[in-house]
Protein backbone atom coordinates (compact mmCIF):
# COMPACT_ATOMS: atom_id res chain seq x y z
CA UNK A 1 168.21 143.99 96.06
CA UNK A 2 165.41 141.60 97.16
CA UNK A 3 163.03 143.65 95.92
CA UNK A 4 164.50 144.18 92.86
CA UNK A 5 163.73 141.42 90.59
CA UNK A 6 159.92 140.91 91.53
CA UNK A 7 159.85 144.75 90.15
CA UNK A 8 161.50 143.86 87.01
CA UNK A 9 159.19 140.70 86.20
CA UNK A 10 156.19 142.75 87.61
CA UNK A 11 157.77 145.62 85.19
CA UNK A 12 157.87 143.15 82.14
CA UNK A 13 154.16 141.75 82.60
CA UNK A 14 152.78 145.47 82.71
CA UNK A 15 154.47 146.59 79.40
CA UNK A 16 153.21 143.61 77.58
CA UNK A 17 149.52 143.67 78.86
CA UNK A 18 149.52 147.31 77.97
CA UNK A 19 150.91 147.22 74.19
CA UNK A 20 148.12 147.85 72.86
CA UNK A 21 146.87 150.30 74.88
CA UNK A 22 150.35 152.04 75.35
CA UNK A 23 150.19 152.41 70.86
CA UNK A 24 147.05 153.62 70.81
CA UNK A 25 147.84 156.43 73.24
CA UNK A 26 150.84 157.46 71.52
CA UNK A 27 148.50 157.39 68.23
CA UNK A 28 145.07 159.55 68.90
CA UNK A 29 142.25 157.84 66.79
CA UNK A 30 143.16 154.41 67.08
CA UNK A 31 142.11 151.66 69.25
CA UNK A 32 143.78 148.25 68.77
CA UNK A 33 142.05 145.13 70.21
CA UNK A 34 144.59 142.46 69.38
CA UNK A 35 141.74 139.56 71.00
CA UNK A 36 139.12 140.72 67.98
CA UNK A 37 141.92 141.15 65.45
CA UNK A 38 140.88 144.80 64.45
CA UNK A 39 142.29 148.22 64.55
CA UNK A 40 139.57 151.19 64.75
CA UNK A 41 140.13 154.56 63.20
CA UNK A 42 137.93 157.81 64.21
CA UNK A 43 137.01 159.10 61.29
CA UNK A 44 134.75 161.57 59.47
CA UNK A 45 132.03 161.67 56.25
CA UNK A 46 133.65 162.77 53.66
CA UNK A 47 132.08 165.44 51.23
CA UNK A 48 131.56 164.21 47.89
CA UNK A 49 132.26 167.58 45.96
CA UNK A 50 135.00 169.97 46.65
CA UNK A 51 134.23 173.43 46.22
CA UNK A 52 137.31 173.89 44.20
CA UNK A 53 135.88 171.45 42.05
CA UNK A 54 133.46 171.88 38.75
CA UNK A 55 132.30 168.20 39.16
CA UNK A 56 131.73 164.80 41.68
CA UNK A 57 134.20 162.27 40.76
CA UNK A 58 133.91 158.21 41.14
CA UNK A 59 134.80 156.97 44.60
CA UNK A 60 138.83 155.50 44.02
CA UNK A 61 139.86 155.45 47.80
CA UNK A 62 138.23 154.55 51.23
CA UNK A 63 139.70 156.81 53.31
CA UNK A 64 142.20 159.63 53.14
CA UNK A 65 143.08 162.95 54.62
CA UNK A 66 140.86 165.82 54.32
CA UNK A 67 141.33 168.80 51.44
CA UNK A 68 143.87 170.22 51.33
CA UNK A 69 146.07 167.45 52.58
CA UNK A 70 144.77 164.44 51.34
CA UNK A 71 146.21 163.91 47.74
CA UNK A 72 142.59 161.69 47.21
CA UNK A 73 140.13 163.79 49.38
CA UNK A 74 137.36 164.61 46.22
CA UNK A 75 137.34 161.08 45.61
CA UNK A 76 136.97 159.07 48.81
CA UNK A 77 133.97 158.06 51.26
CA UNK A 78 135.76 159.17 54.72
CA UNK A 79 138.46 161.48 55.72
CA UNK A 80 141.12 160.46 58.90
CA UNK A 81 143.46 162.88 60.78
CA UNK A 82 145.70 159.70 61.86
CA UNK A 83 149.05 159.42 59.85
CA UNK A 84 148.83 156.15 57.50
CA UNK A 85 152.20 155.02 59.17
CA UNK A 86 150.21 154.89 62.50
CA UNK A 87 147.67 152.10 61.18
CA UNK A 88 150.49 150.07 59.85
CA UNK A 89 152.09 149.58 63.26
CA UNK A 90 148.87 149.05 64.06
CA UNK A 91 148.19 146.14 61.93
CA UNK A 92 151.60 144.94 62.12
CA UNK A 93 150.94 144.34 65.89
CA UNK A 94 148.11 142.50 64.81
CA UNK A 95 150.59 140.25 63.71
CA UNK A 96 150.42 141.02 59.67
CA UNK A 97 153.18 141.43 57.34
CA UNK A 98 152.72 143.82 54.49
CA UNK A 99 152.72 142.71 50.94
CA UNK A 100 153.43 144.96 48.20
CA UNK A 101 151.28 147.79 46.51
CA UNK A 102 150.97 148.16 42.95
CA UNK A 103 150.34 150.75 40.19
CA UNK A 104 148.27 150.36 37.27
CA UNK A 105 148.62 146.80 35.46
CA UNK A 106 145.97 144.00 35.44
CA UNK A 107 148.45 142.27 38.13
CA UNK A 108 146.63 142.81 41.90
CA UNK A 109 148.57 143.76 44.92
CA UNK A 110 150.02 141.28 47.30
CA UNK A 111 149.61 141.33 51.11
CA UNK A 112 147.56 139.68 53.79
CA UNK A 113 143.94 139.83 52.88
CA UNK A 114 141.70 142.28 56.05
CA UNK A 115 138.21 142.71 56.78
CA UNK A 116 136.87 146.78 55.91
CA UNK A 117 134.22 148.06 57.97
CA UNK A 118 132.29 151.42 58.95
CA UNK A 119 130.65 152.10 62.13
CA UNK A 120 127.98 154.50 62.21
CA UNK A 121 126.59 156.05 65.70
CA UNK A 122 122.93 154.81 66.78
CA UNK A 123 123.21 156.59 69.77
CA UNK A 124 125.37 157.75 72.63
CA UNK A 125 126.46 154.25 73.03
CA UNK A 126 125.81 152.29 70.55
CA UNK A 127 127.62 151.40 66.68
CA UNK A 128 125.97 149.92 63.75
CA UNK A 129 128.76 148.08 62.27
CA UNK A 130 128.28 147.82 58.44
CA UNK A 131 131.09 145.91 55.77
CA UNK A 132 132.02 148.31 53.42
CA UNK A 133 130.74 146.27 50.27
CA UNK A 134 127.26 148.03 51.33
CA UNK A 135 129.11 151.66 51.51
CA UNK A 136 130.36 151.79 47.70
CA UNK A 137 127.37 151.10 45.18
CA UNK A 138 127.44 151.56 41.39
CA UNK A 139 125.63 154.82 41.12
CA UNK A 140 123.60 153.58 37.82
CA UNK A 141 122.38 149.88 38.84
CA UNK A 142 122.23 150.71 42.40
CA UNK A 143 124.24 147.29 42.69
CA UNK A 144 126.88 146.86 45.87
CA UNK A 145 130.39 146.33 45.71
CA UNK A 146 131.14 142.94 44.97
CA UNK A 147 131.89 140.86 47.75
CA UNK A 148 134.28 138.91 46.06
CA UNK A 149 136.78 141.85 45.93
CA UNK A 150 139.35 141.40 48.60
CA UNK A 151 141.24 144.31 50.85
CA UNK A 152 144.64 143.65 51.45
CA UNK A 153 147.51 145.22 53.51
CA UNK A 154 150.25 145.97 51.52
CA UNK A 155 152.40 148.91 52.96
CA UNK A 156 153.07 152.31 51.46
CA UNK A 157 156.43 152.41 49.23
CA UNK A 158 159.11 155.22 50.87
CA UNK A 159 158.66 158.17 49.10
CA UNK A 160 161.66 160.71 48.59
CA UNK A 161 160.39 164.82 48.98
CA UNK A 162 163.73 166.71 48.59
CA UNK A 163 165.52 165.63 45.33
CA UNK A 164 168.52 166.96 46.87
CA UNK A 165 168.63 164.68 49.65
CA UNK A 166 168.42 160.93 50.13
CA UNK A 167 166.07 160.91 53.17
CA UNK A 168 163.10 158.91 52.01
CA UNK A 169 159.47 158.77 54.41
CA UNK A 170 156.24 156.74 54.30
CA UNK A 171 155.06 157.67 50.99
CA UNK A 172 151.09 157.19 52.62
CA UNK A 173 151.77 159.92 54.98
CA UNK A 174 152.55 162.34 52.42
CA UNK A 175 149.58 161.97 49.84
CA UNK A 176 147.17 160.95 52.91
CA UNK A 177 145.80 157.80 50.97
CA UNK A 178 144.82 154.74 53.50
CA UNK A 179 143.13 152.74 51.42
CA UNK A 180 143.07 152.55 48.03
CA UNK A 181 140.14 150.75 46.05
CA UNK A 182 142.23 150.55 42.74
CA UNK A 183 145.75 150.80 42.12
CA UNK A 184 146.06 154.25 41.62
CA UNK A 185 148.84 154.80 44.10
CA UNK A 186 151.55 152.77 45.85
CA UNK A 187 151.28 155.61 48.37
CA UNK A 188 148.50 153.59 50.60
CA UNK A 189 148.82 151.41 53.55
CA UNK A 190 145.89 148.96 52.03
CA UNK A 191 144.52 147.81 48.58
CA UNK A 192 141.60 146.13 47.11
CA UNK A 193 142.15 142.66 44.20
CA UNK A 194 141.13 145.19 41.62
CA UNK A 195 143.13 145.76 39.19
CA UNK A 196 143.06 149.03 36.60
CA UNK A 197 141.42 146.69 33.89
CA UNK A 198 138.16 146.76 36.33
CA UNK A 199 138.25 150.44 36.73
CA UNK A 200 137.12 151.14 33.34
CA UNK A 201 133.78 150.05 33.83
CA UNK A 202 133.48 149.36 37.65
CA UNK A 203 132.29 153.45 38.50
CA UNK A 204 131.47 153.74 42.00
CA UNK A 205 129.68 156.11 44.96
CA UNK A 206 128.82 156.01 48.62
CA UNK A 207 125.66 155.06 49.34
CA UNK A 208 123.98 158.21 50.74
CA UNK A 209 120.94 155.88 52.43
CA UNK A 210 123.40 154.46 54.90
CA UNK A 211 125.65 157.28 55.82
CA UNK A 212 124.95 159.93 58.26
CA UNK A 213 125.38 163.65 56.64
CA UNK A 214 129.05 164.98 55.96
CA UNK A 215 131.45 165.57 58.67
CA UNK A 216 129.56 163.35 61.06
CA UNK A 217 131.49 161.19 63.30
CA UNK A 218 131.95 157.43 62.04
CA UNK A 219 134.89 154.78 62.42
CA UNK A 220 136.55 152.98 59.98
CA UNK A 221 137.57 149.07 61.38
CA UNK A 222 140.04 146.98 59.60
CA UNK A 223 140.18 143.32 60.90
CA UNK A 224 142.47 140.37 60.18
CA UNK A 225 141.52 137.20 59.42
């Protein structure tokens, strides 16, 4: 019996230096660093045409499942195999409390507001970290993403499949959406100030001089404030 409190303290310390670590195991593709605020997706060029597709359509979304799965997949700049419900633990043990998504309107979402990055492989070893404002250009003036826009973390609403039964799940894990650029969708973990009153005229693309060719690896790094 000695022994057996000093085991339970030493127990206690272990699970909470390991939180981190422990989520990101149970969740393949995500590291959490809790001391530099961010949570780090693997993730993967996304083509900008679909085959099943007669044309190229505006960027709307950030990241999203791949075709067939991903509800926003002809329309986003990466593609993610990690469930949106994943990154929202993720940034909720980063501390941050959802806001609330929103769908059309000229009213923007609510939530705290989180840094978007992509990483792009130098080397073996090395990342060139680069804030997505640089990734989405207007494909006319050549003009970035205005930095004034702000990425927030809102939460996905609960989305109900069977009509015949009550059972509701994380709406973001059924359409694949991450993060949304416009509110398109209240199926999305994050969302950007825009509202649908900018989309009219605010067309955008990835810019092809600072991405690697499609399906090459990258990672996508969200980071609170």
């Amino acid at each position: 019996m000695r022994y057996l409190f000093p085991l339970l303290v030493l127990g206690l310390m272990l699970t909470r230096l390991t939180y981190s670590e422990s989520l990101a195991e149970d969740s393949p593709g995500i590291q959490i660093d809790k001391q530099k605020k961010t949570v780090t997706i693997d993730a993967l060029v996304a083509p900008r045409k679909l085959e099943h597709l007669k044309e190229i359509y505006p960027i709307e979304v950030i990241a999203c499942f791949a075709h067939p799965k991903g509800e926003k997949a002809h329309e986003t700049v990466v593609t993610i195999t990690v469930k949106p419900s994943e990154v929202h633990k993720a940034l909720e043990s980063l501390g941050l409390k959802p806001g609330a998504p929103v769908r059309g309107g000229e009213v923007p979402c609510t939530g705290p507001d989180i840094f978007v990055f992509l990483e792009i492989p130098q080397s073996a070893t090395t990342w060139k970290r680069i804030s997505i404002d640089k990734i989405l250009i207007d494909p006319k003036t050549k003009k970035p993403f205005p930095k004034s826009v702000k990425f927030r973390f809102t939460g996905s609403t609960q989305k109900q499949i069977d009509p015949n039964k009550p059972d509701k799940v994380y709406g973001a894990d059924v359409t694949g959406t991450l993060i949304a650029i416009y509110p398109v969708t209240t199926d999305t973990v994050c969302q950007s100030s825009l509202t649908m009153k900018e989309e009219k005229y605010l067309k955008l693309e990835a810019n092809a001089d600072l991405l690697p060719k499609v399906g090459s690896k990258v990672r996508l790094v969200l980071q609170a404030k």
